[in-house]
ModelCIF file with pLDDT and N, C-alpha, C, O atoms, coordinates in Angstrom:
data_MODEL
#
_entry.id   MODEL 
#
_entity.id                         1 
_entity.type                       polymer 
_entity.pdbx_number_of_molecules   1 
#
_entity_poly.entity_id                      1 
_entity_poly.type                           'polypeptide(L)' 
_entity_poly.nstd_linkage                   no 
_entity_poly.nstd_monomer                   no 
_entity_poly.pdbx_seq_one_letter_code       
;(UNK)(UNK)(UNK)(UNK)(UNK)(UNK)(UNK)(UNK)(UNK)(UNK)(UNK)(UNK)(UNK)(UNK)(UNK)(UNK)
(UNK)(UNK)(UNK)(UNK)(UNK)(UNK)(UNK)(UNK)(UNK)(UNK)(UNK)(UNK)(UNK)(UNK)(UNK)(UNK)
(UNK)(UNK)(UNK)(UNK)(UNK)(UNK)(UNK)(UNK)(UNK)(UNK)(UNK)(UNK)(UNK)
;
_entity_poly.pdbx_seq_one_letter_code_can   XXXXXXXXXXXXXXXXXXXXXXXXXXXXXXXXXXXXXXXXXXXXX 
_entity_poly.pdbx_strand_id                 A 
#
loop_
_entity_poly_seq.entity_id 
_entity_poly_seq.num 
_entity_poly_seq.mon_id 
_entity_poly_seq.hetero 
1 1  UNK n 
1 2  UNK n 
1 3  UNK n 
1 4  UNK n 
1 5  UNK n 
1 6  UNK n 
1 7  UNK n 
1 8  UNK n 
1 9  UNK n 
1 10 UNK n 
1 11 UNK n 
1 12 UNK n 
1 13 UNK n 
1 14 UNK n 
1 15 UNK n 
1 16 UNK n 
1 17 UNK n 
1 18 UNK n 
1 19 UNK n 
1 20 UNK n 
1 21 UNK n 
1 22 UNK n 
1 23 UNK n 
1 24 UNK n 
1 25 UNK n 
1 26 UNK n 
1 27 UNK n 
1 28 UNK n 
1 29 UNK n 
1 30 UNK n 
1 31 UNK n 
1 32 UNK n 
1 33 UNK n 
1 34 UNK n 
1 35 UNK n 
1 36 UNK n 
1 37 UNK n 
1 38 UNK n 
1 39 UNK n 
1 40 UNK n 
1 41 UNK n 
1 42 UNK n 
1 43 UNK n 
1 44 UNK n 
1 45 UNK n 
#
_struct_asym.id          A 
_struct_asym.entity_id   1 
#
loop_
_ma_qa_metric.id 
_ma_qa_metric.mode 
_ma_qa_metric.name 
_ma_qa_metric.software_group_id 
_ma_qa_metric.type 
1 global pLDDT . pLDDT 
2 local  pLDDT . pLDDT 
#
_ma_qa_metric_global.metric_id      1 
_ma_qa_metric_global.metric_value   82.38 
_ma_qa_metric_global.model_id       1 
_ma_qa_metric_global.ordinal_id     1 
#
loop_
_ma_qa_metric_local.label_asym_id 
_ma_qa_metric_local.label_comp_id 
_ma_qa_metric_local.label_seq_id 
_ma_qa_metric_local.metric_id 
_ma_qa_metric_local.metric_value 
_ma_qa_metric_local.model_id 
_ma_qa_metric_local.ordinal_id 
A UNK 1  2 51.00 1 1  
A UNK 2  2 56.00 1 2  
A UNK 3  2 61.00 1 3  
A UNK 4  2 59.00 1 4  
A UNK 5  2 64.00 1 5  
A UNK 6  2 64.00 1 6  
A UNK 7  2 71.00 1 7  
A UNK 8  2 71.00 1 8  
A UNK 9  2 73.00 1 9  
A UNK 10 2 75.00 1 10 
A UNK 11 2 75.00 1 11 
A UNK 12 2 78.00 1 12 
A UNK 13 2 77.00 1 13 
A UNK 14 2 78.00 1 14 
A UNK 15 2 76.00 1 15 
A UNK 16 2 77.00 1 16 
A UNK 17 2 72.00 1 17 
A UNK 18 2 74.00 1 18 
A UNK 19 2 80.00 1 19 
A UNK 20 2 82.00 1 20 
A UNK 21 2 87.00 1 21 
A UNK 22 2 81.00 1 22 
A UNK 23 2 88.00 1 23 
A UNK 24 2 89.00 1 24 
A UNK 25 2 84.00 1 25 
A UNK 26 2 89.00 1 26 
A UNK 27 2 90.00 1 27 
A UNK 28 2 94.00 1 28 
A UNK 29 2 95.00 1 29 
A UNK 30 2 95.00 1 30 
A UNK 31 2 95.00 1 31 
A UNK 32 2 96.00 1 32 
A UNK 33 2 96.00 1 33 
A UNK 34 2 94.00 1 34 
A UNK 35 2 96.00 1 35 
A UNK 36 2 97.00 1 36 
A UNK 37 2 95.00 1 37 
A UNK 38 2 94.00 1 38 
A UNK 39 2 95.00 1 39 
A UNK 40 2 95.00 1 40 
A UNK 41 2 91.00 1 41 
A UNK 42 2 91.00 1 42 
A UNK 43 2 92.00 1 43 
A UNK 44 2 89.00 1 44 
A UNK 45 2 85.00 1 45 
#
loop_
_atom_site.group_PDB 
_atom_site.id 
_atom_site.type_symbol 
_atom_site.label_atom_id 
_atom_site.label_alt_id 
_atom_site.label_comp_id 
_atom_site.label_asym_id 
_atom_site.label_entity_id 
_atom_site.label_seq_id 
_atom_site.pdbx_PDB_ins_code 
_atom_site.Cartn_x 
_atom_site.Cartn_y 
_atom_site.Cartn_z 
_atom_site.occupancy 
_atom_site.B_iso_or_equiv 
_atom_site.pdbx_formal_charge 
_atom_site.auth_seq_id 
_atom_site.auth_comp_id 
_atom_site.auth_asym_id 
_atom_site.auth_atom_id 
_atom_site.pdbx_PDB_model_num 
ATOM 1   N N  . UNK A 1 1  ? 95.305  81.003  101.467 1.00 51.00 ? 1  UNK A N  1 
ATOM 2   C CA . UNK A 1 1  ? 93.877  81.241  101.653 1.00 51.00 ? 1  UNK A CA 1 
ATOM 3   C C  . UNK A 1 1  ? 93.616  81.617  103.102 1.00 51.00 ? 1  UNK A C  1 
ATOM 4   O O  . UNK A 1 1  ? 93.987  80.859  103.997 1.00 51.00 ? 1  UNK A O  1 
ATOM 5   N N  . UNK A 1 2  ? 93.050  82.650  103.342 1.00 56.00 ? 2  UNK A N  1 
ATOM 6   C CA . UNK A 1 2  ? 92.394  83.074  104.603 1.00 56.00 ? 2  UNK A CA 1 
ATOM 7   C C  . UNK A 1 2  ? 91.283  83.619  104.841 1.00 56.00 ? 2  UNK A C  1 
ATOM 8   O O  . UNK A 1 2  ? 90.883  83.927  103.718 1.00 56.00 ? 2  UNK A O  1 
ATOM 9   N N  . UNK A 1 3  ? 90.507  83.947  105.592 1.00 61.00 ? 3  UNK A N  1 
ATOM 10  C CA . UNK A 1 3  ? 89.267  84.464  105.586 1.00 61.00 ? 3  UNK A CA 1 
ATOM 11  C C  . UNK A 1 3  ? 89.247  85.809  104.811 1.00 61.00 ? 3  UNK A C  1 
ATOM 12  O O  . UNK A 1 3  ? 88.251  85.951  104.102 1.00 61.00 ? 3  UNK A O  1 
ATOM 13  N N  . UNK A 1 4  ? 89.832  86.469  104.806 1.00 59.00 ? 4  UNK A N  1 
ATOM 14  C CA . UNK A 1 4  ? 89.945  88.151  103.667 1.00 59.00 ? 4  UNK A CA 1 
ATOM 15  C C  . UNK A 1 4  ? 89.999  88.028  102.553 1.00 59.00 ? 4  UNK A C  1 
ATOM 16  O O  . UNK A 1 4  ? 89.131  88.599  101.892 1.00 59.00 ? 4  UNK A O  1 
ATOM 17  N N  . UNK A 1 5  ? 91.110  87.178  101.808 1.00 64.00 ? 5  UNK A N  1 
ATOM 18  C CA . UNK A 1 5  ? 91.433  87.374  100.584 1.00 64.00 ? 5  UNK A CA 1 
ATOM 19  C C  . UNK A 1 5  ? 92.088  85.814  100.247 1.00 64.00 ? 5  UNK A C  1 
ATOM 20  O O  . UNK A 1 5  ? 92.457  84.923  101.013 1.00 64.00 ? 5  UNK A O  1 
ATOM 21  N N  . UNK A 1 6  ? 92.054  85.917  98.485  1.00 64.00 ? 6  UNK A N  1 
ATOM 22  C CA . UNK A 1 6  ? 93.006  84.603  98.164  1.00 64.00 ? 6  UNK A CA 1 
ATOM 23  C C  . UNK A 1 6  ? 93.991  85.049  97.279  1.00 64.00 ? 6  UNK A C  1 
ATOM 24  O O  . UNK A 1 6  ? 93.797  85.425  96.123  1.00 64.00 ? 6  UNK A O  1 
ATOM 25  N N  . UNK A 1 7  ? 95.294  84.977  98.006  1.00 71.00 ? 7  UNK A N  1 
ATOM 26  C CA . UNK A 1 7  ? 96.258  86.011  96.746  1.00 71.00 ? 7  UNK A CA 1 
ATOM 27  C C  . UNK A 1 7  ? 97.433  84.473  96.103  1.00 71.00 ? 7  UNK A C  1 
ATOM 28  O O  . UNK A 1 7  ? 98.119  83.822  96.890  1.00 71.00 ? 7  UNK A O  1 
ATOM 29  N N  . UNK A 1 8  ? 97.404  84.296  95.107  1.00 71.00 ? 8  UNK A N  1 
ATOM 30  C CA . UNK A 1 8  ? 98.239  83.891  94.213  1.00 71.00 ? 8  UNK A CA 1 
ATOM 31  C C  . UNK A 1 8  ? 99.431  84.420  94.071  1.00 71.00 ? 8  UNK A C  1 
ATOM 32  O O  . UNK A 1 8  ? 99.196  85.508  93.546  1.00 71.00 ? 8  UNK A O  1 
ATOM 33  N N  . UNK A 1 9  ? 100.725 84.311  94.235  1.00 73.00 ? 9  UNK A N  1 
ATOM 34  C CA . UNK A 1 9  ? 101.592 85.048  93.434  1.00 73.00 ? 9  UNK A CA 1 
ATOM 35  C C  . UNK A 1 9  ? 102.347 83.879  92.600  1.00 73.00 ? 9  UNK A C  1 
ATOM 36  O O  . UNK A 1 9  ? 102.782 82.761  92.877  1.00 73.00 ? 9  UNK A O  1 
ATOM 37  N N  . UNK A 1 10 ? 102.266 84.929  91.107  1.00 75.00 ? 10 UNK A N  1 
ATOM 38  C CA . UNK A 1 10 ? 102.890 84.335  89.909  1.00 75.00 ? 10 UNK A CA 1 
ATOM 39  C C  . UNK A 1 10 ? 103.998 85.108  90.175  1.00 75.00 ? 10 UNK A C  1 
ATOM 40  O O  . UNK A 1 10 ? 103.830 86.327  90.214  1.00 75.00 ? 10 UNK A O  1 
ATOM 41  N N  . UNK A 1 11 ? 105.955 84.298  90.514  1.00 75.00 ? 11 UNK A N  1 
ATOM 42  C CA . UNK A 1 11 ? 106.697 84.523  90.571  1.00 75.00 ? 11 UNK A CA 1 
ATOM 43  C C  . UNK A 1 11 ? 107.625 84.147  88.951  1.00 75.00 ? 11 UNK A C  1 
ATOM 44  O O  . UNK A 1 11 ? 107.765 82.929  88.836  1.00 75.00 ? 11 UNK A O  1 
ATOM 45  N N  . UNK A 1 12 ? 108.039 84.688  88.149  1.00 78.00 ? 12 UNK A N  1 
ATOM 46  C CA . UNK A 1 12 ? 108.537 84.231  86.600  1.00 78.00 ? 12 UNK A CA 1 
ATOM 47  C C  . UNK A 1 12 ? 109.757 83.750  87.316  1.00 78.00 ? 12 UNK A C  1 
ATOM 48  O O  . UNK A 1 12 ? 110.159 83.911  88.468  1.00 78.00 ? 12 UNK A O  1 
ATOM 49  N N  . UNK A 1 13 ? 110.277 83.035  86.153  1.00 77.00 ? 13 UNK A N  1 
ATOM 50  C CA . UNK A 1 13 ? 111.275 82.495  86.562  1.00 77.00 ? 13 UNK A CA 1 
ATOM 51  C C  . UNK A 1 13 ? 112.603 83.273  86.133  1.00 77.00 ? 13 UNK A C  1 
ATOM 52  O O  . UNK A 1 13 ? 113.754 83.061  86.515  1.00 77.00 ? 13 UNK A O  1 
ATOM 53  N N  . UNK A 1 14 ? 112.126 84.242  85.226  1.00 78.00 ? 14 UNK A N  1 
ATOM 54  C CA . UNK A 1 14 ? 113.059 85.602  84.597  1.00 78.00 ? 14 UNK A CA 1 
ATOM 55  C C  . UNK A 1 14 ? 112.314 86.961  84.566  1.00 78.00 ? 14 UNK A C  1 
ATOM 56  O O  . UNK A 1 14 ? 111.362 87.108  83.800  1.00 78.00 ? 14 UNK A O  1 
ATOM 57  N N  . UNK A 1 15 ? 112.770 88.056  85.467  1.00 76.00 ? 15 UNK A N  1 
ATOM 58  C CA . UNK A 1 15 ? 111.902 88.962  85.420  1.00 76.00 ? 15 UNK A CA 1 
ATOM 59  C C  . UNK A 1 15 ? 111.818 89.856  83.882  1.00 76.00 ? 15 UNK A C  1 
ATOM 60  O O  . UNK A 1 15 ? 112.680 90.702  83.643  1.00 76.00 ? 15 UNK A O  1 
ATOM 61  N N  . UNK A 1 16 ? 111.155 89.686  83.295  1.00 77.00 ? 16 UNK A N  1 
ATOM 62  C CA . UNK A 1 16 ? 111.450 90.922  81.835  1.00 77.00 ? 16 UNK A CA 1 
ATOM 63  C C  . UNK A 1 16 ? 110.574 92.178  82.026  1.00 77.00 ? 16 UNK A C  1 
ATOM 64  O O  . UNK A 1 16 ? 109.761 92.525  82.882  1.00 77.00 ? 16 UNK A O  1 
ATOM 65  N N  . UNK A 1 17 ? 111.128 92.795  80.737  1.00 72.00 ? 17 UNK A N  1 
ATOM 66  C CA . UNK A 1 17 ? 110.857 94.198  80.608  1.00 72.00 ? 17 UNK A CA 1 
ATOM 67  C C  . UNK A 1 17 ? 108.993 94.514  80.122  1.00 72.00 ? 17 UNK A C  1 
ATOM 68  O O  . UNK A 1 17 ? 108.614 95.680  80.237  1.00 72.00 ? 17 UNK A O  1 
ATOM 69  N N  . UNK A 1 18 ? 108.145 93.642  79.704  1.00 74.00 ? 18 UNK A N  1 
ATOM 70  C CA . UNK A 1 18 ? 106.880 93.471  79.585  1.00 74.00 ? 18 UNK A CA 1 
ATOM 71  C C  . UNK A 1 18 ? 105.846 93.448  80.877  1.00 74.00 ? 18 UNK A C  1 
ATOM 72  O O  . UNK A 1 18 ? 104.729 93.960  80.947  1.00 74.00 ? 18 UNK A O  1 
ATOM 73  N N  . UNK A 1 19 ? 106.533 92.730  81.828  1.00 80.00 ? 19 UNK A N  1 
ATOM 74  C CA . UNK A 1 19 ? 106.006 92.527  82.973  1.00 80.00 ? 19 UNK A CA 1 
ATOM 75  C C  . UNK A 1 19 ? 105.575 93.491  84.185  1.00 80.00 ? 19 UNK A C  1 
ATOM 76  O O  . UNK A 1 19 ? 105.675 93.200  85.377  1.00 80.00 ? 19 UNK A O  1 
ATOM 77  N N  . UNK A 1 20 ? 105.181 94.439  83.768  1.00 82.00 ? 20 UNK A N  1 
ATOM 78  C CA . UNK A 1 20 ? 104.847 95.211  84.761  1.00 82.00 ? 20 UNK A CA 1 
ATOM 79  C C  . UNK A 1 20 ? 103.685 95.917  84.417  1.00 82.00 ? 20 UNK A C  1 
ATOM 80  O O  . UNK A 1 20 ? 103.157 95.691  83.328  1.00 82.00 ? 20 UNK A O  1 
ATOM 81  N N  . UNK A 1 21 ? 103.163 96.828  85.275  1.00 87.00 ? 21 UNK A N  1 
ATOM 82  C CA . UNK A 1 21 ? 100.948 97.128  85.280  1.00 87.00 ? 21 UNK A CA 1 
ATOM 83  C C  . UNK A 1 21 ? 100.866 97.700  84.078  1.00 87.00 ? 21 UNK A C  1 
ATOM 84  O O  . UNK A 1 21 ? 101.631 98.647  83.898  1.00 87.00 ? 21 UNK A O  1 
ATOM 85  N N  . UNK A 1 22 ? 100.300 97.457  83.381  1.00 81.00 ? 22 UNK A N  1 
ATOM 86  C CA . UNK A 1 22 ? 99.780  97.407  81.934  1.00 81.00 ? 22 UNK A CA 1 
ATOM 87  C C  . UNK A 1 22 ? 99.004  98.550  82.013  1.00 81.00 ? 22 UNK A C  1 
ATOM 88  O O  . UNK A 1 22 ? 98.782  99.068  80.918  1.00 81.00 ? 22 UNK A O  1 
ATOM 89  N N  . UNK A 1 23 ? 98.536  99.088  82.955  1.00 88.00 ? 23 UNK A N  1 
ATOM 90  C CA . UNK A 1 23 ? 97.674  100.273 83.176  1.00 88.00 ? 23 UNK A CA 1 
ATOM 91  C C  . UNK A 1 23 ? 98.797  101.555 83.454  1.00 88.00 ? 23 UNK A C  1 
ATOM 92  O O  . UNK A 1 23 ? 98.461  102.554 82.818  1.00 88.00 ? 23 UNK A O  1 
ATOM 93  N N  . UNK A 1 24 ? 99.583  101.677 83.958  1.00 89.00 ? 24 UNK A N  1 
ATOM 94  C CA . UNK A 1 24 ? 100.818 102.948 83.659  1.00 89.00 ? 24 UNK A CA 1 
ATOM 95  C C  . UNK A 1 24 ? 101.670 102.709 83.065  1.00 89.00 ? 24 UNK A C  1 
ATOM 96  O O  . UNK A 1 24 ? 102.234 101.650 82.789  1.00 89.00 ? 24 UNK A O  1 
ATOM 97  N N  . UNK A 1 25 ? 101.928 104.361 82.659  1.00 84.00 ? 25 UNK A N  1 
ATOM 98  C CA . UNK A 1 25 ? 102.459 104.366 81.211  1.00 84.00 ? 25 UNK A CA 1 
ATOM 99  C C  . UNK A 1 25 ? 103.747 105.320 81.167  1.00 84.00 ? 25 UNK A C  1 
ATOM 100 O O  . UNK A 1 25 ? 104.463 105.526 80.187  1.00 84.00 ? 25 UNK A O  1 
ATOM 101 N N  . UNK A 1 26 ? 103.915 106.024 82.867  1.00 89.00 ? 26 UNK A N  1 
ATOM 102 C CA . UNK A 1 26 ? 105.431 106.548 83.358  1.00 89.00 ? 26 UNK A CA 1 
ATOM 103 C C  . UNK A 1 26 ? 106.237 105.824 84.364  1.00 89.00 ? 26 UNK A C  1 
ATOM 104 O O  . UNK A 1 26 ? 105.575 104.855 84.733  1.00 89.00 ? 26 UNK A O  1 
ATOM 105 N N  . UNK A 1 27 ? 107.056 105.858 84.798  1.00 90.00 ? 27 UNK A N  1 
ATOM 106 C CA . UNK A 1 27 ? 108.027 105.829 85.445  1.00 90.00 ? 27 UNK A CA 1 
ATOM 107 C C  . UNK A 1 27 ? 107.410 106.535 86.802  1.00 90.00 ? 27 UNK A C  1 
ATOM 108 O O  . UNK A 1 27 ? 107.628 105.991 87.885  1.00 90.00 ? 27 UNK A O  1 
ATOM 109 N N  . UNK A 1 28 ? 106.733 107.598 86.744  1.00 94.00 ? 28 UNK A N  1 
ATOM 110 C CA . UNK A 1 28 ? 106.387 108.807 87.867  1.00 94.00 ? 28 UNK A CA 1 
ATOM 111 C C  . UNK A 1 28 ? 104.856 108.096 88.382  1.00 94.00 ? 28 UNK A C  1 
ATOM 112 O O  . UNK A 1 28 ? 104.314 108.910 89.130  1.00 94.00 ? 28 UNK A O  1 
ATOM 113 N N  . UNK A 1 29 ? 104.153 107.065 88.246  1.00 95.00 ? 29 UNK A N  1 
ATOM 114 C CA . UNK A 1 29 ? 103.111 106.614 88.580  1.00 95.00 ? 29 UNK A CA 1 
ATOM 115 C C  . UNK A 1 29 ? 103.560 105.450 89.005  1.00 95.00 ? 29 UNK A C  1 
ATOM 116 O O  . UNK A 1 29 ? 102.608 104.872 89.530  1.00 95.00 ? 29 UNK A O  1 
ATOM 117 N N  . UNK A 1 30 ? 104.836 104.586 89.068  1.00 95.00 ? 30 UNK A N  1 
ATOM 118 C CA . UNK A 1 30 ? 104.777 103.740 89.354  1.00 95.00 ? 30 UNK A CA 1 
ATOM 119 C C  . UNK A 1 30 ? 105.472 104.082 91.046  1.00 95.00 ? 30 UNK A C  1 
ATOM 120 O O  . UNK A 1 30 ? 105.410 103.439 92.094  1.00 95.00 ? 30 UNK A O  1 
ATOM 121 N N  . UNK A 1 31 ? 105.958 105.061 90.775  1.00 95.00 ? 31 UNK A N  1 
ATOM 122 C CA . UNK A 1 31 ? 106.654 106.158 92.129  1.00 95.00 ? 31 UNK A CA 1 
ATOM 123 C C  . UNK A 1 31 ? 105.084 106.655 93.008  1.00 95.00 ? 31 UNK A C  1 
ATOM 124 O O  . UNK A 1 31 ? 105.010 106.582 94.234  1.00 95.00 ? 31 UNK A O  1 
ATOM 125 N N  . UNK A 1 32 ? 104.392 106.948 92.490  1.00 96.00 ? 32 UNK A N  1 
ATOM 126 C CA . UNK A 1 32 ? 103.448 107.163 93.118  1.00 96.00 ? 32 UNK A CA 1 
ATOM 127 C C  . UNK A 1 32 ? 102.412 106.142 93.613  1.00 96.00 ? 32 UNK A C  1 
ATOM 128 O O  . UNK A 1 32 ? 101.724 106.284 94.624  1.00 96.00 ? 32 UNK A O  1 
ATOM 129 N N  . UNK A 1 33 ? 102.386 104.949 92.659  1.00 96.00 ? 33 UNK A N  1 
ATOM 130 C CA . UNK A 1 33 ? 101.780 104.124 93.677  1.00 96.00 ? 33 UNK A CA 1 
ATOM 131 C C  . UNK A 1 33 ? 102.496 103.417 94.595  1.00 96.00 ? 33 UNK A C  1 
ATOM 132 O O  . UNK A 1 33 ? 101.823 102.822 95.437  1.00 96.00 ? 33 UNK A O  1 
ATOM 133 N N  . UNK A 1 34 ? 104.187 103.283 94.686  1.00 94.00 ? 34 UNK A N  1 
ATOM 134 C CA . UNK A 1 34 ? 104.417 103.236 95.715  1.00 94.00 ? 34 UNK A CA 1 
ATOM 135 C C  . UNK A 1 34 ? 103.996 103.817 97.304  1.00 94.00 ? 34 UNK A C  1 
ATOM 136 O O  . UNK A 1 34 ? 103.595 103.289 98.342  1.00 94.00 ? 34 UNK A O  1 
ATOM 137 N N  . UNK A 1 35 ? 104.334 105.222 96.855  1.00 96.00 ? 35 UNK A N  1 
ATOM 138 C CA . UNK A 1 35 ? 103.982 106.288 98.061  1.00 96.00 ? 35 UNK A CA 1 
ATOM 139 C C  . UNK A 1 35 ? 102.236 106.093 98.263  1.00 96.00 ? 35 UNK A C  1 
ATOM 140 O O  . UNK A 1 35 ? 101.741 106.334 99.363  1.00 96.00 ? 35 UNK A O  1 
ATOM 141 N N  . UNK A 1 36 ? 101.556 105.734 97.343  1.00 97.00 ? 36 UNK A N  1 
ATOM 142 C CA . UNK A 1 36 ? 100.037 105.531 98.092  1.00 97.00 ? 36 UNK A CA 1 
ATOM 143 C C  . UNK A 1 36 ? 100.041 104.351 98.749  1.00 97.00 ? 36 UNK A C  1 
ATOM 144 O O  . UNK A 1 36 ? 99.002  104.136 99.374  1.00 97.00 ? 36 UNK A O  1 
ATOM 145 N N  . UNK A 1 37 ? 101.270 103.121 98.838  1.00 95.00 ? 37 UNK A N  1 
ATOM 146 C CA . UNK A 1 37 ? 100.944 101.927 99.677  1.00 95.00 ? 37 UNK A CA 1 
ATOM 147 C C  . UNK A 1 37 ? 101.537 102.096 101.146 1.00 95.00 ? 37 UNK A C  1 
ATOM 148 O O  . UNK A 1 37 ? 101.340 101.577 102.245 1.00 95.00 ? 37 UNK A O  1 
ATOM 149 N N  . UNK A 1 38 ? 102.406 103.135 100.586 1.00 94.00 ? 38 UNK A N  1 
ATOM 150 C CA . UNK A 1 38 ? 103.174 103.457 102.102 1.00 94.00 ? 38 UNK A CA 1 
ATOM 151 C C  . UNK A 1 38 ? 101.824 103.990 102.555 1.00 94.00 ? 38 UNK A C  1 
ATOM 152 O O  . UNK A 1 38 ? 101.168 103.327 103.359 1.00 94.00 ? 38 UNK A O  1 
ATOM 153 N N  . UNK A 1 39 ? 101.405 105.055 102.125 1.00 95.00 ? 39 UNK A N  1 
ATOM 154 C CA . UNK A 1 39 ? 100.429 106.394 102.919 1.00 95.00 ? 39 UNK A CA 1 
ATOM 155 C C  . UNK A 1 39 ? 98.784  104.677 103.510 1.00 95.00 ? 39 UNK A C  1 
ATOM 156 O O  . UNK A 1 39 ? 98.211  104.797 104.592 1.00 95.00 ? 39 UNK A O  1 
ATOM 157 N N  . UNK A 1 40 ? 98.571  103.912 102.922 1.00 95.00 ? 40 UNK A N  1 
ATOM 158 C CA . UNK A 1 40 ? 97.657  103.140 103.382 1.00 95.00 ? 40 UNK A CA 1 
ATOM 159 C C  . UNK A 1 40 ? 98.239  101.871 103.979 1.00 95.00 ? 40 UNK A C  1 
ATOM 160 O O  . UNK A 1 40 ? 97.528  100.866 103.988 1.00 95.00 ? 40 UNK A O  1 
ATOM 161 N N  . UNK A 1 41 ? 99.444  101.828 104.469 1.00 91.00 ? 41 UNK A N  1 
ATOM 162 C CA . UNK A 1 41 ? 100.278 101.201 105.703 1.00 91.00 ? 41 UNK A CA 1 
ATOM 163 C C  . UNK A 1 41 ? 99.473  101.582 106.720 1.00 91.00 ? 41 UNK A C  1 
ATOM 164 O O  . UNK A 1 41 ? 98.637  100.817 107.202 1.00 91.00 ? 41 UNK A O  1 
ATOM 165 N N  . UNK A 1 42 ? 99.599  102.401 106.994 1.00 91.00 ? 42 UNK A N  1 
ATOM 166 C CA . UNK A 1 42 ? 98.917  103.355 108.278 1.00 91.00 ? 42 UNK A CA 1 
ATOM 167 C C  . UNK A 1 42 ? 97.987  103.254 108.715 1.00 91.00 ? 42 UNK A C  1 
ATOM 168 O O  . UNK A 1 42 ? 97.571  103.517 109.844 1.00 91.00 ? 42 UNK A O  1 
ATOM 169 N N  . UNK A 1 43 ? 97.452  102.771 107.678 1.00 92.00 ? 43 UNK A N  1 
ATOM 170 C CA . UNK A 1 43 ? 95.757  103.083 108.336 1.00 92.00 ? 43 UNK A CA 1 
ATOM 171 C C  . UNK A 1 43 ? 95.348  101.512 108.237 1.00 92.00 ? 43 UNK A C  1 
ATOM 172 O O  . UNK A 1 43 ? 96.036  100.605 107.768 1.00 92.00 ? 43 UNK A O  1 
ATOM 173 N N  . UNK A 1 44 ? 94.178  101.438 108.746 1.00 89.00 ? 44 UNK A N  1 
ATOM 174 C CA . UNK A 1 44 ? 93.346  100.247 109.283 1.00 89.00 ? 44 UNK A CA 1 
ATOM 175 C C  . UNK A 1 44 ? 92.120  100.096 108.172 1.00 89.00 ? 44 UNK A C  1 
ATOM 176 O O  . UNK A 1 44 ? 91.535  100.884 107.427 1.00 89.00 ? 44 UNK A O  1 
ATOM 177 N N  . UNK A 1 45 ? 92.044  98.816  108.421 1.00 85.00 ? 45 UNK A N  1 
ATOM 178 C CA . UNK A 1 45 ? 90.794  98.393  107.007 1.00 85.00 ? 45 UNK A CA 1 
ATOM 179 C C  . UNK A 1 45 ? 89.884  99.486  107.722 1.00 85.00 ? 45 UNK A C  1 
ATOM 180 O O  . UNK A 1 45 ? 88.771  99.755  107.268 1.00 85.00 ? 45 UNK A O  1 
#
């Protein structure tokens, strides 16, 4: 907990094949939201 945000992480205790954003549906979006966290590294709130 800090003044910005309250982040939880649910770590499984076995990673499976279900577990990942329920909202994409390629392989090529999950590549791309990588590259959009890099591209907003950079920048400042």
């Amino acid at each position: 907990i800090n003044p910005y945000l309250v982040k939880l992480e649910k770590i499984p205790g076995k990673a499976e094949g279900w577990m990942g954003i329920t909202e994409f549906e390629t392989l090529m979006e999950y590549q791309m939201f990588c590259y959009l966290l890099m591209l907003l590294e950079d920048k400042e709130a």
